[in-house]
C-alpha atoms as a PDB file:
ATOM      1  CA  UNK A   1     -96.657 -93.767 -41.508  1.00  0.00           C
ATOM      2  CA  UNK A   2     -93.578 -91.111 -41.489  1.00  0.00           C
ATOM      3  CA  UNK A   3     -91.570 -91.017 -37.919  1.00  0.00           C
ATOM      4  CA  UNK A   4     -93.041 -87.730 -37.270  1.00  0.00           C
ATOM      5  CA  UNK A   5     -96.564 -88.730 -37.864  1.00  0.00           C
ATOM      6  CA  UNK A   6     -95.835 -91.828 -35.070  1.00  0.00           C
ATOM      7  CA  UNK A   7     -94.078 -89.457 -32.825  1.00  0.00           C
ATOM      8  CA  UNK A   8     -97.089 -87.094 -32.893  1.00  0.00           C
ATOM      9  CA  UNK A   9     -99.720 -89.948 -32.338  1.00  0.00           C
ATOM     10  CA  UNK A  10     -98.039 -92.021 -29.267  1.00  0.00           C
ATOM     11  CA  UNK A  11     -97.353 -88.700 -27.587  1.00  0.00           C
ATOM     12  CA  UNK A  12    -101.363 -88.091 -28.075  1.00  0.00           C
ATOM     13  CA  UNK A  13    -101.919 -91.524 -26.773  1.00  0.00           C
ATOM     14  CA  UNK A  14     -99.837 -91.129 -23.507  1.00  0.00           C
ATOM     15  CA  UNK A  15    -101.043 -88.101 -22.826  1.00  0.00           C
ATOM     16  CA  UNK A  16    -104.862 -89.590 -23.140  1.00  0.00           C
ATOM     17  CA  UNK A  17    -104.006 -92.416 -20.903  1.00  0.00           C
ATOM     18  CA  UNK A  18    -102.164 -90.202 -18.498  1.00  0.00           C
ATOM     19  CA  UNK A  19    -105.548 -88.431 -18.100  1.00  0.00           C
ATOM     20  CA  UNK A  20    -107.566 -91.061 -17.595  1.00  0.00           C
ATOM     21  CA  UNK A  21    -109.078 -91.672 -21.076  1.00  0.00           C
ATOM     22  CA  UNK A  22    -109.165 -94.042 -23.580  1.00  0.00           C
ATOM     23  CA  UNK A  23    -107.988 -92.763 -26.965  1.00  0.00           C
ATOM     24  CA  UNK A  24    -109.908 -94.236 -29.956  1.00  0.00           C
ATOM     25  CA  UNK A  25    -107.573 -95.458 -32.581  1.00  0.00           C
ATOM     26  CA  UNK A  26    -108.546 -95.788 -36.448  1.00  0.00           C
ATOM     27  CA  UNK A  27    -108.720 -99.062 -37.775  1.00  0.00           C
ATOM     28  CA  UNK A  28    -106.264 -98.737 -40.653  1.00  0.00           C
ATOM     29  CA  UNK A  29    -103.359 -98.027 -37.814  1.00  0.00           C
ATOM     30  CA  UNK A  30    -104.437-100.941 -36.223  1.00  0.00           C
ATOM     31  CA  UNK A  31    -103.007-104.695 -37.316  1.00  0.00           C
ATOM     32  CA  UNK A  32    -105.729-107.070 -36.968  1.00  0.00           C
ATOM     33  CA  UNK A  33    -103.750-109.226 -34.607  1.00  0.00           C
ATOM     34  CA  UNK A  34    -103.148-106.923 -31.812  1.00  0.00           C
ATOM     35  CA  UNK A  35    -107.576-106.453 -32.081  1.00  0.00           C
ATOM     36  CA  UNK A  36    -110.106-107.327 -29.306  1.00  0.00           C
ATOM     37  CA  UNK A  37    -113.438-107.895 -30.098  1.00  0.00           C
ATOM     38  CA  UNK A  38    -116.158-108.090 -27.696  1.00  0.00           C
ATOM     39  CA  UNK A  39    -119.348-109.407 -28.706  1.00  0.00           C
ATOM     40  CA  UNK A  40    -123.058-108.830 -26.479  1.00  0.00           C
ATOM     41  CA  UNK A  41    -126.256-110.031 -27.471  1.00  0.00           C
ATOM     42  CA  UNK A  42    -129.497-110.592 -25.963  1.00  0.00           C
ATOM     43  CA  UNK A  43    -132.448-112.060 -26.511  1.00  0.00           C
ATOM     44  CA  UNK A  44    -134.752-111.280 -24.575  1.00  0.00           C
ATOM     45  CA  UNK A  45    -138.289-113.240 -25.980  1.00  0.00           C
ATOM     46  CA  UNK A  46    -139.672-109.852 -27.722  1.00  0.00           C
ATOM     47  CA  UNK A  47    -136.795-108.666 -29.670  1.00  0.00           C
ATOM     48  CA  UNK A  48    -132.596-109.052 -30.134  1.00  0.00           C
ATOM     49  CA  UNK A  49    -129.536-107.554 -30.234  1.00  0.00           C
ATOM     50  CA  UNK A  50    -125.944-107.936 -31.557  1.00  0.00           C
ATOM     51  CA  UNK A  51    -123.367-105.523 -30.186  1.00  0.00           C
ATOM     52  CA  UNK A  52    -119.434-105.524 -31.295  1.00  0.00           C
ATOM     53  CA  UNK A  53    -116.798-103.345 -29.317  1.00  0.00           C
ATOM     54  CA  UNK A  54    -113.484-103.454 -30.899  1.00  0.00           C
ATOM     55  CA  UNK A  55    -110.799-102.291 -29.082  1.00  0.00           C
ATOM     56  CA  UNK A  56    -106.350-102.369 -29.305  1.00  0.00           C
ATOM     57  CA  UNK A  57    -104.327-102.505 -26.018  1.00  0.00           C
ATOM     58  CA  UNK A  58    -104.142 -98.928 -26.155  1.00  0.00           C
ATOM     59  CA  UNK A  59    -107.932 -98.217 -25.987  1.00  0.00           C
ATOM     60  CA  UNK A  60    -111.041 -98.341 -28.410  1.00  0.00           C
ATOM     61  CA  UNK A  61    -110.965 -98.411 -32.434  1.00  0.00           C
ATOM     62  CA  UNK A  62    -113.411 -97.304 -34.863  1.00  0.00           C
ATOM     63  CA  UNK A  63    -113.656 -99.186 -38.192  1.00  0.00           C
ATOM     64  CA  UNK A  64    -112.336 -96.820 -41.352  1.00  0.00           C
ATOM     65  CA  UNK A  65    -110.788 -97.069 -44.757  1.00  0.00           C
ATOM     66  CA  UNK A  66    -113.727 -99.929 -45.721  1.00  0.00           C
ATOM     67  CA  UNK A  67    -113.478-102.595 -42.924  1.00  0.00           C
ATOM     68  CA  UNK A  68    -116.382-103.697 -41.733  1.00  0.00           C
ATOM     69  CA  UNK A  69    -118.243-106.179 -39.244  1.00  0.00           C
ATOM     70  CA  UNK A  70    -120.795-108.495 -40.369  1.00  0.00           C
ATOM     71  CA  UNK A  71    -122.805-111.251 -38.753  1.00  0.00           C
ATOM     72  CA  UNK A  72    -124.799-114.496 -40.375  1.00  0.00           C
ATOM     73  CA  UNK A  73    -127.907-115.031 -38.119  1.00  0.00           C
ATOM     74  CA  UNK A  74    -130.067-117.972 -39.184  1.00  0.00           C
ATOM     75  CA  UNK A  75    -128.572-118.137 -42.949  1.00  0.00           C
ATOM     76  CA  UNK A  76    -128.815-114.679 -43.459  1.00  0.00           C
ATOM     77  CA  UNK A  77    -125.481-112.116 -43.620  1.00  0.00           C
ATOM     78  CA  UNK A  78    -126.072-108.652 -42.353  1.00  0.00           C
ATOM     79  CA  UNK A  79    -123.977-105.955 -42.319  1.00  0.00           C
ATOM     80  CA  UNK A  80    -123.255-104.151 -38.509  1.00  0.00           C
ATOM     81  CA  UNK A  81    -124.191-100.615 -38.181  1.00  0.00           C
ATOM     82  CA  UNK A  82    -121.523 -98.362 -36.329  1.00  0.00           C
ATOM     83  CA  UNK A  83    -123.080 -96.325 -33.100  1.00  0.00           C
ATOM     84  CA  UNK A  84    -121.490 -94.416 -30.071  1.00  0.00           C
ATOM     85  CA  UNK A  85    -121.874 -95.946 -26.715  1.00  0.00           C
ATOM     86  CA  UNK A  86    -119.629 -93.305 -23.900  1.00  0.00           C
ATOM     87  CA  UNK A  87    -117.913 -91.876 -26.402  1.00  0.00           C
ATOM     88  CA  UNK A  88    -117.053 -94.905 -28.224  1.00  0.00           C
ATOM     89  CA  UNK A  89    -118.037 -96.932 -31.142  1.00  0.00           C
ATOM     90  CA  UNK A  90    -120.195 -99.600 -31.106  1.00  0.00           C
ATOM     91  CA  UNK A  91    -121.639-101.563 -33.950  1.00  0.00           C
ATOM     92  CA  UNK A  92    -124.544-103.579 -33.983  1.00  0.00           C
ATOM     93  CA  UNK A  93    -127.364-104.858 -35.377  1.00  0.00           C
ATOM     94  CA  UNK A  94    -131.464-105.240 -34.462  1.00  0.00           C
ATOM     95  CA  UNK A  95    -133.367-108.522 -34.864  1.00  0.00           C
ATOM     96  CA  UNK A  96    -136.796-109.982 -33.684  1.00  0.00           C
ATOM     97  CA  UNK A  97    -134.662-113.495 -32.324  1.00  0.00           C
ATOM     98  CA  UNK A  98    -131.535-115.279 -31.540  1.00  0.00           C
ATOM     99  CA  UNK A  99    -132.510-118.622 -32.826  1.00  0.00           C
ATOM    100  CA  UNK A 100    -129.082-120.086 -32.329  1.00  0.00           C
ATOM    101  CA  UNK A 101    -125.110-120.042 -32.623  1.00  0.00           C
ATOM    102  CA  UNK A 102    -124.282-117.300 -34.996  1.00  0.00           C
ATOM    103  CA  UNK A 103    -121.193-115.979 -36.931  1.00  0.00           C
ATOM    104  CA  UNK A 104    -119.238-113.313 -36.820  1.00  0.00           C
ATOM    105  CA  UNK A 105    -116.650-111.870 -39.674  1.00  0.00           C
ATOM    106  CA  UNK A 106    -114.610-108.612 -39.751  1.00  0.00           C
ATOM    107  CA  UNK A 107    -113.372-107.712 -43.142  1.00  0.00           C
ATOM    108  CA  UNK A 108    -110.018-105.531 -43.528  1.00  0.00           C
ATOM    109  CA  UNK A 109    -109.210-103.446 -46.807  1.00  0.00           C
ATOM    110  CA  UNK A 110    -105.210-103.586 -46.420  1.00  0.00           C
ATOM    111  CA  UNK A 111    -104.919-106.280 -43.259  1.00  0.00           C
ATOM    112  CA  UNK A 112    -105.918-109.643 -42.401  1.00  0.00           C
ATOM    113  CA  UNK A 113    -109.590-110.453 -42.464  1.00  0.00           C
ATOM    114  CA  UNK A 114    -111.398-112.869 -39.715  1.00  0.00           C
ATOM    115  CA  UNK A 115    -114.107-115.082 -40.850  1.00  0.00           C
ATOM    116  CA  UNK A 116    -116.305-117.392 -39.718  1.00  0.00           C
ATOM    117  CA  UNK A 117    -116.079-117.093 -35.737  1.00  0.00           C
ATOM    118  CA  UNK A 118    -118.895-118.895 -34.188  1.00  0.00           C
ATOM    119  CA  UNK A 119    -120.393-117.490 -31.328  1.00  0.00           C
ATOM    120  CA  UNK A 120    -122.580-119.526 -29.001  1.00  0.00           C
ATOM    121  CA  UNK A 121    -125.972-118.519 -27.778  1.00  0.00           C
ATOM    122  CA  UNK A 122    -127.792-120.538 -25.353  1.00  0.00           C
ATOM    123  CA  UNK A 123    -131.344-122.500 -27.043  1.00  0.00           C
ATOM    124  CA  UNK A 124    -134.034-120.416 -26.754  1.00  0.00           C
ATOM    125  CA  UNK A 125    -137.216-121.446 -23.902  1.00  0.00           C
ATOM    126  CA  UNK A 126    -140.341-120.447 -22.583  1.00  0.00           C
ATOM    127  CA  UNK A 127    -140.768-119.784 -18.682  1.00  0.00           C
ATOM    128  CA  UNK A 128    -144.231-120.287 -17.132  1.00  0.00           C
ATOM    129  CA  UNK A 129    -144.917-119.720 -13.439  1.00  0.00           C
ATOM    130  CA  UNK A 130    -147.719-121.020 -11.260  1.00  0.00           C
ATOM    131  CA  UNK A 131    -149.074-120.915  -7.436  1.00  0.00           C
ATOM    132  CA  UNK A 132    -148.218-118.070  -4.845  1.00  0.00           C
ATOM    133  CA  UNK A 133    -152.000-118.428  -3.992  1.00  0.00           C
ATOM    134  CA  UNK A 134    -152.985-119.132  -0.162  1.00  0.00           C
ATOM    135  CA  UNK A 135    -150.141-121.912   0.748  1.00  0.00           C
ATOM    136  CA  UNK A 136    -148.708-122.571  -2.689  1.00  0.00           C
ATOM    137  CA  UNK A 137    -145.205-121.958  -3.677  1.00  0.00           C
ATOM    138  CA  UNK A 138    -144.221-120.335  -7.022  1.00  0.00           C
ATOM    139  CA  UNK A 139    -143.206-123.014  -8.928  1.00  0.00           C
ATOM    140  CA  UNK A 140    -141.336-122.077 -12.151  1.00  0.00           C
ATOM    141  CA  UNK A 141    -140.873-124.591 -15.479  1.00  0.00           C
ATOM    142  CA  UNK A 142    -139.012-124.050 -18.351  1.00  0.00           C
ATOM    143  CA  UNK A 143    -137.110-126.173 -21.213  1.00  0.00           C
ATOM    144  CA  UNK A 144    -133.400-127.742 -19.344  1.00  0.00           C
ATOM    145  CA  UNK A 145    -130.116-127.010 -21.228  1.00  0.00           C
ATOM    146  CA  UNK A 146    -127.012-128.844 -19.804  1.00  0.00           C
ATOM    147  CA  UNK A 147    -125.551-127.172 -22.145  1.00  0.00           C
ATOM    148  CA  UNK A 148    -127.048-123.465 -22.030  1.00  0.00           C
ATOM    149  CA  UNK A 149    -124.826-121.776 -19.516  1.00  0.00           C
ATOM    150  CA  UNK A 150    -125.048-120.081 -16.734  1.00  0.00           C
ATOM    151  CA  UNK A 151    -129.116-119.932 -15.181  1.00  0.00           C
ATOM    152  CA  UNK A 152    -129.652-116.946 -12.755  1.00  0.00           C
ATOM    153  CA  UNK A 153    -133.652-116.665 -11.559  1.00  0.00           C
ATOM    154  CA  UNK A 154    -134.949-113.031 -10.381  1.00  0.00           C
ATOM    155  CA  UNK A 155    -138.335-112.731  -8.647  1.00  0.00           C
ATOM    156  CA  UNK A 156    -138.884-109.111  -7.894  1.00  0.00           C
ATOM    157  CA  UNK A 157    -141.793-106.828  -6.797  1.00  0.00           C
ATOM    158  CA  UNK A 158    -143.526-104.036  -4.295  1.00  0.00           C
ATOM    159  CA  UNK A 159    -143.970-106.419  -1.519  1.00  0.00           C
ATOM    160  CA  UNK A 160    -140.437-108.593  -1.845  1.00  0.00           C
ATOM    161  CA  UNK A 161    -137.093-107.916  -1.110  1.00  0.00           C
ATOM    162  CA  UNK A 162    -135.318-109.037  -4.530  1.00  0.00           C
ATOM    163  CA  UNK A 163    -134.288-112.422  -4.630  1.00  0.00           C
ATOM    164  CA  UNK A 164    -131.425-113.506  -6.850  1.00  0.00           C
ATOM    165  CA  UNK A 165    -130.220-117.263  -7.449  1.00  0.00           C
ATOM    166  CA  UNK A 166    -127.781-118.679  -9.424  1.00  0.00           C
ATOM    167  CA  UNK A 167    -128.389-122.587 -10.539  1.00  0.00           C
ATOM    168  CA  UNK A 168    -125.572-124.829 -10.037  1.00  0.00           C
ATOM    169  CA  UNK A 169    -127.231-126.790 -13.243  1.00  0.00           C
ATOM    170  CA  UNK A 170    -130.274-126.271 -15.790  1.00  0.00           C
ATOM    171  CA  UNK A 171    -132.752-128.512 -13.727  1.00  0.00           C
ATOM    172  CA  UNK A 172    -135.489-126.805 -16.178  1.00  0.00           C
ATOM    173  CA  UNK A 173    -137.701-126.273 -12.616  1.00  0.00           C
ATOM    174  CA  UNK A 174    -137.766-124.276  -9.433  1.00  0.00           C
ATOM    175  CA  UNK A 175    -139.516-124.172  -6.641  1.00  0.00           C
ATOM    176  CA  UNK A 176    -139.728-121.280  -3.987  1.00  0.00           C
ATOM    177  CA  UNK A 177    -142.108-121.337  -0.916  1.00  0.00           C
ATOM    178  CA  UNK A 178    -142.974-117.902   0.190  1.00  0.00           C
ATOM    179  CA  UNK A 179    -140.735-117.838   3.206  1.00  0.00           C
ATOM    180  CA  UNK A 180    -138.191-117.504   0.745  1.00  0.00           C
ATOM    181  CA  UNK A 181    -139.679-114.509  -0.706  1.00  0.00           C
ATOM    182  CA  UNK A 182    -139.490-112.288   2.142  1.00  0.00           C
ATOM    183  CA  UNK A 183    -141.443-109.240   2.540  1.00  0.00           C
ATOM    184  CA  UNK A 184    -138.913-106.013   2.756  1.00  0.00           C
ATOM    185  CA  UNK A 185    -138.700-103.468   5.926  1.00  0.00           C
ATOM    186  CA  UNK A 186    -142.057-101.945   5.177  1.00  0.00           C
ATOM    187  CA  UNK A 187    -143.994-105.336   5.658  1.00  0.00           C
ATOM    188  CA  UNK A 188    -146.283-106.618   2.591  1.00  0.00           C
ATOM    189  CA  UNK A 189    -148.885-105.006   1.127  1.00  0.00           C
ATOM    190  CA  UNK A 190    -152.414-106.023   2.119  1.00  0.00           C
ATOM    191  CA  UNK A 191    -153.572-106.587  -1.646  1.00  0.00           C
ATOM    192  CA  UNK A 192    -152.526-108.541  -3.953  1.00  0.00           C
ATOM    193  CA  UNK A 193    -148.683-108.295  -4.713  1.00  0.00           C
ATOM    194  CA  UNK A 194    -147.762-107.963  -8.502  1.00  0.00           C
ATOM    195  CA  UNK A 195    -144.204-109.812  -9.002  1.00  0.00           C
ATOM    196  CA  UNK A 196    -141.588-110.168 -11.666  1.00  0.00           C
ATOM    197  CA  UNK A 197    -140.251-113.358 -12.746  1.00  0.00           C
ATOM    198  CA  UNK A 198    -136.903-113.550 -14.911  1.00  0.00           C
ATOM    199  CA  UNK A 199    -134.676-116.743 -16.089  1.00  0.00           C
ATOM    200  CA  UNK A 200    -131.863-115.867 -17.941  1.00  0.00           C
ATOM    201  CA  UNK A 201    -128.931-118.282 -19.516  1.00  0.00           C
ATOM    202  CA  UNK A 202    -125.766-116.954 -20.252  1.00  0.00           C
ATOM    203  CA  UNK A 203    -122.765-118.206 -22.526  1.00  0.00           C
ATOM    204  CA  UNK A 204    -119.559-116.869 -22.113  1.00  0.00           C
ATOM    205  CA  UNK A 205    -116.714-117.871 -24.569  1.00  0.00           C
ATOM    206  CA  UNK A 206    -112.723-116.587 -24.825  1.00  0.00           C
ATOM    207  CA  UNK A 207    -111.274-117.317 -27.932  1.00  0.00           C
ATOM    208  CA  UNK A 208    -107.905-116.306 -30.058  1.00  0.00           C
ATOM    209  CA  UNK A 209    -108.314-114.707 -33.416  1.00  0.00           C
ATOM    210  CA  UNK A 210    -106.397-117.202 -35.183  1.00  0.00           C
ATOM    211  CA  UNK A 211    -105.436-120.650 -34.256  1.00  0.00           C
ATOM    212  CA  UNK A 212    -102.337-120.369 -35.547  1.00  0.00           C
ATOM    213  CA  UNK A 213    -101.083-117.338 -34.579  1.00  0.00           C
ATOM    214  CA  UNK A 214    -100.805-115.394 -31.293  1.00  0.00           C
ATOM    215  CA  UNK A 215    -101.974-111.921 -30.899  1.00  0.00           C
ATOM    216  CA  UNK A 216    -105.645-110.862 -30.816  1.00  0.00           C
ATOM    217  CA  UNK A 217    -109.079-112.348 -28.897  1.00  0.00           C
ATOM    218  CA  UNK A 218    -112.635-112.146 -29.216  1.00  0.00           C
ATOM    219  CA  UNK A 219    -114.784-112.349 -26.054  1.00  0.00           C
ATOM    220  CA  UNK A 220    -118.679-113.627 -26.010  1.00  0.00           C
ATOM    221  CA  UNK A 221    -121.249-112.791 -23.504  1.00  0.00           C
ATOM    222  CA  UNK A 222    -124.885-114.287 -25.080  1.00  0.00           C
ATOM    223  CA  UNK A 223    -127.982-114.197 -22.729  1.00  0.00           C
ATOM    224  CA  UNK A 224    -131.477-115.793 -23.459  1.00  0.00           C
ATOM    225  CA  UNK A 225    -134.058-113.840 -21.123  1.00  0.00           C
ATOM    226  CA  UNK A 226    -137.580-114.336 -20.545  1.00  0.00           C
ATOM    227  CA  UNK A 227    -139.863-112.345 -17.750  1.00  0.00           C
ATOM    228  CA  UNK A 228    -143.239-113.007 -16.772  1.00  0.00           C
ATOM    229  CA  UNK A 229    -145.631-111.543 -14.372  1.00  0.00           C
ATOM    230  CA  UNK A 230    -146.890-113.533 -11.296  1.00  0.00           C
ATOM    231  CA  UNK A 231    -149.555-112.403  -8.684  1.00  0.00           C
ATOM    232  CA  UNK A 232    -148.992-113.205  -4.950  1.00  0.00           C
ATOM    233  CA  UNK A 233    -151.808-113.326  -2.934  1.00  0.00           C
ATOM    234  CA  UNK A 234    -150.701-114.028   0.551  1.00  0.00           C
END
């Protein structure tokens, strides 16, 4: 890159980030060590998603001159489409399940590649819910992970305030009596009270690019979710 050409671009830059934006960089003026990659995903028990942000200290960078993000879910390489998500790029791919850890690789043209980075994604489960009937509390089951994360249970609906909770551990049960799901200003309903019932496990990892040398860190976030519906009849 000639002097003048650098000039030019850092001048742009500061002048973005004196305005308040994020400039988006080009990969090939990017080394890989000075990258951060955040990876997303979700599974949610009907479909899944993938979703890689790469970004430089300076702000976002979209992937040019042939390097490319891939993933290997289940055996199977795929190759991550690029998107725009606020005026940035994303790139990501669409599948029907996260059935467990998956990789992630980045392939450069004229810099270092990364390979192989495992990203951890809590076991997959199935949440049932029974009671809420006269008396009964709503008691919800599902398969325990020590292991799995971070639990959060939401019970929402018409005739409930929201109710949030965060599990110190995955018991893999939970009970809640109905004078813990209290009714919101407006009183309950008279009928029948249709309610929402979500588990979701969460695995968060912070890792360097490579263990041997500084500069460069990929971020995880993986969530298993499952809602069903539950009737309270009070």
């Amino acid at each position: 890159m000639s002097r003048g050409r650098t000039t030019g671009f850092f001048l742009v830059a500061m002048t973005l980030v004196g305005c308040g934006l994020d400039p988006v960089r080009v990969s090939d003026r990017v080394s890989t060590r000075d990258m951060l990659l955040s990876v997303t995903a979700l599974d949610d028990g009907a479909a899944a998603a993938i979703d890689v942000r790469v970004g430089s200290p300076i702000g976002a960078v979209e992937l040019t001159g042939g390097d490319a993000l891939f993933v290997t879910v289940d055996g199977t390489r795929r190759p991550m489409a690029e998107g725009q998500l606020n005026g940035a790029p994303i790139y990501s791919v669409q599948l029907d399940t996260l059935p467990g850890d998956f990789l992630l690789d980045l392939e450069r043209q004229d810099d270092r590649d990364v390979h192989g980075v495992v990203v951890e994604v809590p076991s997959p489960f199935t949440l049932t819910a029974v009671g809420l009937m006269q008396d009964l509390p709503l008691t919800l089951a599902w398969e325990a992970d020590p292991e799995g994360g971070e639990v959060v249970v939401t019970v929402q609906g018409d005739c409930i305030d929201v109710l949030t909770r965060s599990l110190d551990e995955d018991t893999g049960m939970l009970v809640l009596t109905q004078a813990e799901l209290r009714p919101p200003p407006a009183g309950p309903p008279l009928a029948p009270c249709a309610l929402q019932v979500s588990i979701s496990k969460t695995i968060t990892t912070r890792d360097a690019l490579f263990s041997t040398n500084p500069g460069g860190n990929v971020t995880t976030s993986v969530e298993q979710r499952r809602t069903i519906a539950a009737t309270w009849a009070p």
